[in-house]
Protein backbone atom coordinates (compact mmCIF):
# COMPACT_ATOMS: atom_id res chain seq x y z
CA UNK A 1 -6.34 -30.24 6.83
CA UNK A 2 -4.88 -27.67 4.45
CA UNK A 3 -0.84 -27.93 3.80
CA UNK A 4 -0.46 -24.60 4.39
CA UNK A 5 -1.97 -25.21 7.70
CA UNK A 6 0.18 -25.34 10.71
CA UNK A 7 -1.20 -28.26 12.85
CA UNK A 8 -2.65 -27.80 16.32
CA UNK A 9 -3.11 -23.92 15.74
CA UNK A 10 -5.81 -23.94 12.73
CA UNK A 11 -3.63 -21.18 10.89
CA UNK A 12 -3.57 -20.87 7.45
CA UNK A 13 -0.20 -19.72 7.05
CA UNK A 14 -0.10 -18.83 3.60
CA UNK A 15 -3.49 -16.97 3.92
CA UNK A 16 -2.30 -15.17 6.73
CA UNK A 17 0.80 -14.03 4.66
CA UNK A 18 -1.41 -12.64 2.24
CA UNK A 19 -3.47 -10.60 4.51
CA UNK A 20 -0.48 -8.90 6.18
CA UNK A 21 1.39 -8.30 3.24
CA UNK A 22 -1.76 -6.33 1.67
CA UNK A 23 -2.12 -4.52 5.20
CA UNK A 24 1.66 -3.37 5.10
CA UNK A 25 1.50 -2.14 1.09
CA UNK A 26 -1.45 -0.20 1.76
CA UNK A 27 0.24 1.70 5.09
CA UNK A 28 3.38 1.85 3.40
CA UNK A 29 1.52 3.95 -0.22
CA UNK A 30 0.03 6.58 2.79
CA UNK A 31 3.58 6.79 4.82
CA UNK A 32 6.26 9.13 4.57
CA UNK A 33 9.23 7.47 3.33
CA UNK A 34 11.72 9.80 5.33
CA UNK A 35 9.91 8.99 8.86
CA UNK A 36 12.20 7.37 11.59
CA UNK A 37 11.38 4.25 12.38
CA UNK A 38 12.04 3.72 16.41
CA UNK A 39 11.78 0.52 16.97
CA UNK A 40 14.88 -0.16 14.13
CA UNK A 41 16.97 2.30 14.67
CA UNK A 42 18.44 4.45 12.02
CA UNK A 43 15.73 3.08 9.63
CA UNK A 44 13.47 5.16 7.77
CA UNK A 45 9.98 3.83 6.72
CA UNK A 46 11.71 3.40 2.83
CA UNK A 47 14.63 1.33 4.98
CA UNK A 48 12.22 -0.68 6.44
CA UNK A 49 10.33 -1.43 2.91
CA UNK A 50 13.00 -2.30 1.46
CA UNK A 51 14.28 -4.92 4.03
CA UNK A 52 10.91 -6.85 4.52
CA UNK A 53 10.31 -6.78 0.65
CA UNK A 54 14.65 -8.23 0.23
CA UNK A 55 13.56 -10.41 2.50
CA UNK A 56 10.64 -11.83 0.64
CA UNK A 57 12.69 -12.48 -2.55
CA UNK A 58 15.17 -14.29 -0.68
CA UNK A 59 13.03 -16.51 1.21
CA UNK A 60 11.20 -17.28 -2.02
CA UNK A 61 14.67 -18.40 -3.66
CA UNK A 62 15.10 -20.38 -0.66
CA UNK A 63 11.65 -22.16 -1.07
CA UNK A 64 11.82 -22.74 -4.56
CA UNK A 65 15.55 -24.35 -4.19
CA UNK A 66 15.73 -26.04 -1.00
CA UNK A 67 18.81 -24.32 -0.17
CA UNK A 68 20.55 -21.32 1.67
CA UNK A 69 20.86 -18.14 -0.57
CA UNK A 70 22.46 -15.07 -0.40
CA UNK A 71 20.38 -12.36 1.03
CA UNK A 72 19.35 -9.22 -2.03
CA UNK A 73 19.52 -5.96 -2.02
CA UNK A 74 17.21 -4.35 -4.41
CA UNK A 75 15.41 -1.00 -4.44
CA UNK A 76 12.22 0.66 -6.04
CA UNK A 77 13.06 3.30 -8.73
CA UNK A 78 11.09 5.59 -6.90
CA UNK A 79 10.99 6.99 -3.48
CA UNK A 80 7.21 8.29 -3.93
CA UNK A 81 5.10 6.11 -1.59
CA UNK A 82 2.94 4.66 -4.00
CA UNK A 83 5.79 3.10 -5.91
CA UNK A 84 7.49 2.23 -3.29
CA UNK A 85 4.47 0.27 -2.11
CA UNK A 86 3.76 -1.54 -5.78
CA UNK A 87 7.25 -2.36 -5.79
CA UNK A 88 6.85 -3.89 -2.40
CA UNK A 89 3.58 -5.67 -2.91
CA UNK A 90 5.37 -7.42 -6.38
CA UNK A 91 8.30 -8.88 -4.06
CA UNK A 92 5.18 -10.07 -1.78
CA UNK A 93 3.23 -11.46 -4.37
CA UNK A 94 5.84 -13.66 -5.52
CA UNK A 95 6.66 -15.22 -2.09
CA UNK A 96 2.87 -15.62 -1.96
CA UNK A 97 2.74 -17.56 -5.08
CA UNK A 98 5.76 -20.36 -4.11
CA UNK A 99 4.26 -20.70 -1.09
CA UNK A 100 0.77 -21.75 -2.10
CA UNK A 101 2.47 -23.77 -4.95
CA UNK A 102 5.00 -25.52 -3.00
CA UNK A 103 3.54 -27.90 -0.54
CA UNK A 104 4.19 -27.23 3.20
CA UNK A 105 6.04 -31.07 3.90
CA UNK A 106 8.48 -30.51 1.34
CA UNK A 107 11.98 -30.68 2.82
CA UNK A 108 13.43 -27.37 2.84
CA UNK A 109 16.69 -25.19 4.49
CA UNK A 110 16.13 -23.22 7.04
CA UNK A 111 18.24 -20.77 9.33
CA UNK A 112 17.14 -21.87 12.73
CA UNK A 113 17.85 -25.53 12.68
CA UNK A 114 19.46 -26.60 8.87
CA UNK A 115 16.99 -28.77 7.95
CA UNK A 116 13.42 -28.38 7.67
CA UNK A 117 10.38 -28.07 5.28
CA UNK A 118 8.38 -25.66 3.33
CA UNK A 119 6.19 -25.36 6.46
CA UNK A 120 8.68 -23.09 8.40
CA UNK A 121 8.81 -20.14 5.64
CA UNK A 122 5.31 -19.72 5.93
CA UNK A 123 5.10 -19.34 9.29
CA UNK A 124 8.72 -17.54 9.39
CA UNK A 125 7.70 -14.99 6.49
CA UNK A 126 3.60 -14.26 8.20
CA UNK A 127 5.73 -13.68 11.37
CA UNK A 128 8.10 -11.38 9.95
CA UNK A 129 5.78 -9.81 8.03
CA UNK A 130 3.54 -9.19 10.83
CA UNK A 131 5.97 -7.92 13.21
CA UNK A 132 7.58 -5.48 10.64
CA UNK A 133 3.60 -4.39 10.08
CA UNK A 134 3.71 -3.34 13.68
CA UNK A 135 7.16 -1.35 13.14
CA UNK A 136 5.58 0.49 10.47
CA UNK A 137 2.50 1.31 12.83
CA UNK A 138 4.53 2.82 15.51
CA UNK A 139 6.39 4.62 12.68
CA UNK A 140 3.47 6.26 11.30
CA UNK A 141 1.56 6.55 14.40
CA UNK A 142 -1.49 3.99 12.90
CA UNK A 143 -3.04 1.34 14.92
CA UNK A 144 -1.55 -1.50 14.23
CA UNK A 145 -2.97 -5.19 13.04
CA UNK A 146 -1.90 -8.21 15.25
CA UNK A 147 -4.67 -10.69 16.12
CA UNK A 148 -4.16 -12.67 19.11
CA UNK A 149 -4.34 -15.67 17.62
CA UNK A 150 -1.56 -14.97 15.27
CA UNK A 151 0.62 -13.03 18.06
CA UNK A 152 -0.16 -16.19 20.25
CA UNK A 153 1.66 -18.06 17.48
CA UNK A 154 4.32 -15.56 17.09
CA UNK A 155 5.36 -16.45 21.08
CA UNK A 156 5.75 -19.91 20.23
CA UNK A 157 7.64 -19.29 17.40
CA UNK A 158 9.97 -17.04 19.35
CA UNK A 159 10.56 -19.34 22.40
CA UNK A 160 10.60 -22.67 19.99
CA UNK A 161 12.56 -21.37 17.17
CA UNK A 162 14.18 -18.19 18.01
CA UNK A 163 15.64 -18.91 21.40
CA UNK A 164 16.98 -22.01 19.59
CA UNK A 165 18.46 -19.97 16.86
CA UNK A 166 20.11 -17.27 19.38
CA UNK A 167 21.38 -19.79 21.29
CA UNK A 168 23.12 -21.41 18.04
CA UNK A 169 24.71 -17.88 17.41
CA UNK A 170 25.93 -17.28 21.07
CA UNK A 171 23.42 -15.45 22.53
CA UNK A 172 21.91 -17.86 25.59
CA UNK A 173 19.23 -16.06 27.40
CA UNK A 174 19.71 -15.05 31.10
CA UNK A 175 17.81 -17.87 32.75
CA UNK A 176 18.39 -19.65 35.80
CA UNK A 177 14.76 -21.07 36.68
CA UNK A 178 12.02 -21.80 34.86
CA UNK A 179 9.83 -19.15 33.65
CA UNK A 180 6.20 -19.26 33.00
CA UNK A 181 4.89 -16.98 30.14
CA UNK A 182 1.24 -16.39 29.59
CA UNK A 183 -1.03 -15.35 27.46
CA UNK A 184 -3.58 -13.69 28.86
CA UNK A 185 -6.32 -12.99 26.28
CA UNK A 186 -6.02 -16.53 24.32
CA UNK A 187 -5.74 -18.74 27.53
CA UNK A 188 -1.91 -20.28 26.22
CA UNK A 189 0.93 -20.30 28.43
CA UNK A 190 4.80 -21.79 28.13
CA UNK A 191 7.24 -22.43 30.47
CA UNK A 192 10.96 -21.90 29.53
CA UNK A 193 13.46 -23.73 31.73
CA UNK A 194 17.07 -23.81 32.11
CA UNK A 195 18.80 -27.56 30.37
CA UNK A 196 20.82 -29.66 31.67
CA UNK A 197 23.95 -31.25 30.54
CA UNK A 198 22.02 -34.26 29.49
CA UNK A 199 19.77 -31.79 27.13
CA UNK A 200 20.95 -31.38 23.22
CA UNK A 201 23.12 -28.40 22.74
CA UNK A 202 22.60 -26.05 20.60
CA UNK A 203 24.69 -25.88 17.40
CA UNK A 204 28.08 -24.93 17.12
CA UNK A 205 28.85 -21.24 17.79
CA UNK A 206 31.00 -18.29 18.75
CA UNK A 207 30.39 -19.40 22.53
CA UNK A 208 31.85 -22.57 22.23
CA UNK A 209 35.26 -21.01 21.01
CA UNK A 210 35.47 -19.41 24.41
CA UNK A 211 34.29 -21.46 26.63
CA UNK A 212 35.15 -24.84 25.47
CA UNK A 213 31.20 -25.81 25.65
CA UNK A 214 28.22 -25.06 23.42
CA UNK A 215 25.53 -23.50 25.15
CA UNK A 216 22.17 -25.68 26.08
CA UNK A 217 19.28 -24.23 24.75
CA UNK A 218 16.33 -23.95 27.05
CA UNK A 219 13.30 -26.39 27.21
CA UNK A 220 9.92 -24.97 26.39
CA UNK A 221 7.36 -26.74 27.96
CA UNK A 222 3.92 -25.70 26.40
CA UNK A 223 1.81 -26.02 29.77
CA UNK A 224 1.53 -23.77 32.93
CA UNK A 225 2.82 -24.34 36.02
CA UNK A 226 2.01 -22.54 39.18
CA UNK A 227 4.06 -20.85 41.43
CA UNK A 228 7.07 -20.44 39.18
CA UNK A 229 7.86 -16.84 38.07
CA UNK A 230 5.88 -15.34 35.42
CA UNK A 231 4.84 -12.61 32.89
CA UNK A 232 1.55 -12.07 31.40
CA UNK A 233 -0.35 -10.02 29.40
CA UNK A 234 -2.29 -10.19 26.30
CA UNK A 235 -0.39 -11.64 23.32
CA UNK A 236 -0.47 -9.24 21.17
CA UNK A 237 1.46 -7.21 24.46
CA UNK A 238 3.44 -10.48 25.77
CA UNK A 239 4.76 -11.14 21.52
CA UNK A 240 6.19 -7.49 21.32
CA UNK A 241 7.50 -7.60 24.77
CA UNK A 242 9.72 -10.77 23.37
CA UNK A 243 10.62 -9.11 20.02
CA UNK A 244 11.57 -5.74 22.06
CA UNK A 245 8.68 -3.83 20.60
CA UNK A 246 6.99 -3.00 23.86
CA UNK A 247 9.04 -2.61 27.38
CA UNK A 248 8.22 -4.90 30.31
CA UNK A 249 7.17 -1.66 32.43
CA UNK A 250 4.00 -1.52 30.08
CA UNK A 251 1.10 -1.32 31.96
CA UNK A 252 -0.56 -4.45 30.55
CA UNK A 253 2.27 -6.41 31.43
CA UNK A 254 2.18 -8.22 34.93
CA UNK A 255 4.93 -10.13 36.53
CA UNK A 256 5.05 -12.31 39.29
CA UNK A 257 7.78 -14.24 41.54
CA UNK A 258 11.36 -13.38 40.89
CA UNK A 259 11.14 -9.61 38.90
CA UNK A 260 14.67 -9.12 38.81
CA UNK A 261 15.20 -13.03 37.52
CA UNK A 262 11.86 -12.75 34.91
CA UNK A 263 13.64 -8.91 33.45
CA UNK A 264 17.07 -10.36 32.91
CA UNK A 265 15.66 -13.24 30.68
CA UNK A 266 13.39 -10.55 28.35
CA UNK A 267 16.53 -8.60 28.64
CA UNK A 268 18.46 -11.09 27.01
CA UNK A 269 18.94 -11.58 23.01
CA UNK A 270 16.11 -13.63 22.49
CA UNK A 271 14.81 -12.86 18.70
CA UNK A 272 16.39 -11.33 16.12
């Protein structure tokens, strides 16, 4: 199996980068840099550019030195949206060269759990490259690209690294029984439930300086498990439900058991 290939899921990672970043340069050189961007408020389209392609440069100084950087902020000379997208597809092109030269088991920072390897920036940049794909979509009023195998990945990512991560920063999720998630169109379904006190806590964070205890961070069960509450809906759907891209009141979305339990947890801070 490849490096760059996450195990169990039969994603090339680093191939995968390289096809979103391509998509998002060549819907960000027909955009209009002034449009709004809803789903990140007070962004424009040039905002959102420039974030995701910041974003790239600083991850790639993170893969290349092991270590935590600072974060960038650089801008294209030009606001014209050709320029804006060759300056964007430069910043992607380098990530994309560190990480197909860097092999994915090399050990590596990361912001969700400290330590980690090479493996998680591939995964973490496709992801965020993906997602901001689909902000630029609703921005420009283009159909979006987000397989379902990919999305699929993107849930697991959110509930096995995110949730972890928001947990760390003080953010525990509303949940108070397990919840099954499910996605619909790729046959793959989680269940999140609550820890216990014997569970590992999450890392140090600002809710421990109130409370005098650090939040537990949910256990994600990859399996189903009938009769506990649920959502479903495809994963492209159920992915931008969890990243707040798409409202639980969507059509495709169906929940069952506890609805008033299942909205405060996709209420909650889950991704960020």
């Amino acid at each position: 199996m490849d490096s760059a290939t996450r195990a169990g899921t039969g994603l090339d990672f680093v191939v995968e980068f390289a096809a979103a970043a391509e998509w998002f340069a060549d819907h960000v050189a027909r955009a209009g840099m002034r449009q709004a961007v809803p789903t990140c408020p007070d962004w424009t389209v040039l905002d959102l550019v420039v974030h995701l392609g910041n974003t790239h440069s600083w991850a790639a100084t993170v893969v290349e030195t092991g270590r935590a950087a600072y974060g960038l902020d650089d801008r294209p000379s030009s606001h014209k949206a050709r320029r804006v997208a060759e300056w964007y597809l430069g910043r992607a092109e380098d990530l994309y060269s560190v990480l197909r030269d860097i092999p994915a088991d090399k050990p590596c920072w990361n912001f969700a759990f400290g330590a980690g390897r090479v493996g998680f920036w591939q995964r973490r940049q496709t992801h965020e490259t993906v997602m901001h794909g689909v902000d630029l979509a609703m921005a420009t009023g283009t159909a979006e690209r987000l397989p379902p195998h990919l999305a699929a990945d993107g849930i697991d990512e959110a509930l096995t690294v995110f949730l972890h991560r928001m947990h760390s920063r003080g953010y525990a999720a509303d949940l108070t029984a397990p919840i099954s998630l499910r996605a619909t169109d790729v046959k793959r379904s989680w269940v999140v439930e609550p820890a216990t006190r014997g569970d590992f806590p999450a890392q140090a964070s600002p809710v421990e300086s109130r409370t005098g205890e650090r939040p537990l961070v949910p256990r994600v069960l990859v399996e189903d498990r009938p009769g506990t509450d649920a959502v479903e809906a495809p994963a492209a759907l159920l992915l931008k439900v969890l990243w707040k891209r798409a409202s639980p009141d969507d059509p495709g979305v169906r929940t069952t058991g506890d609805l008033e339990r299942v909205r405060r947890f996709l209420a909650s801070r889950l991704t960020s």
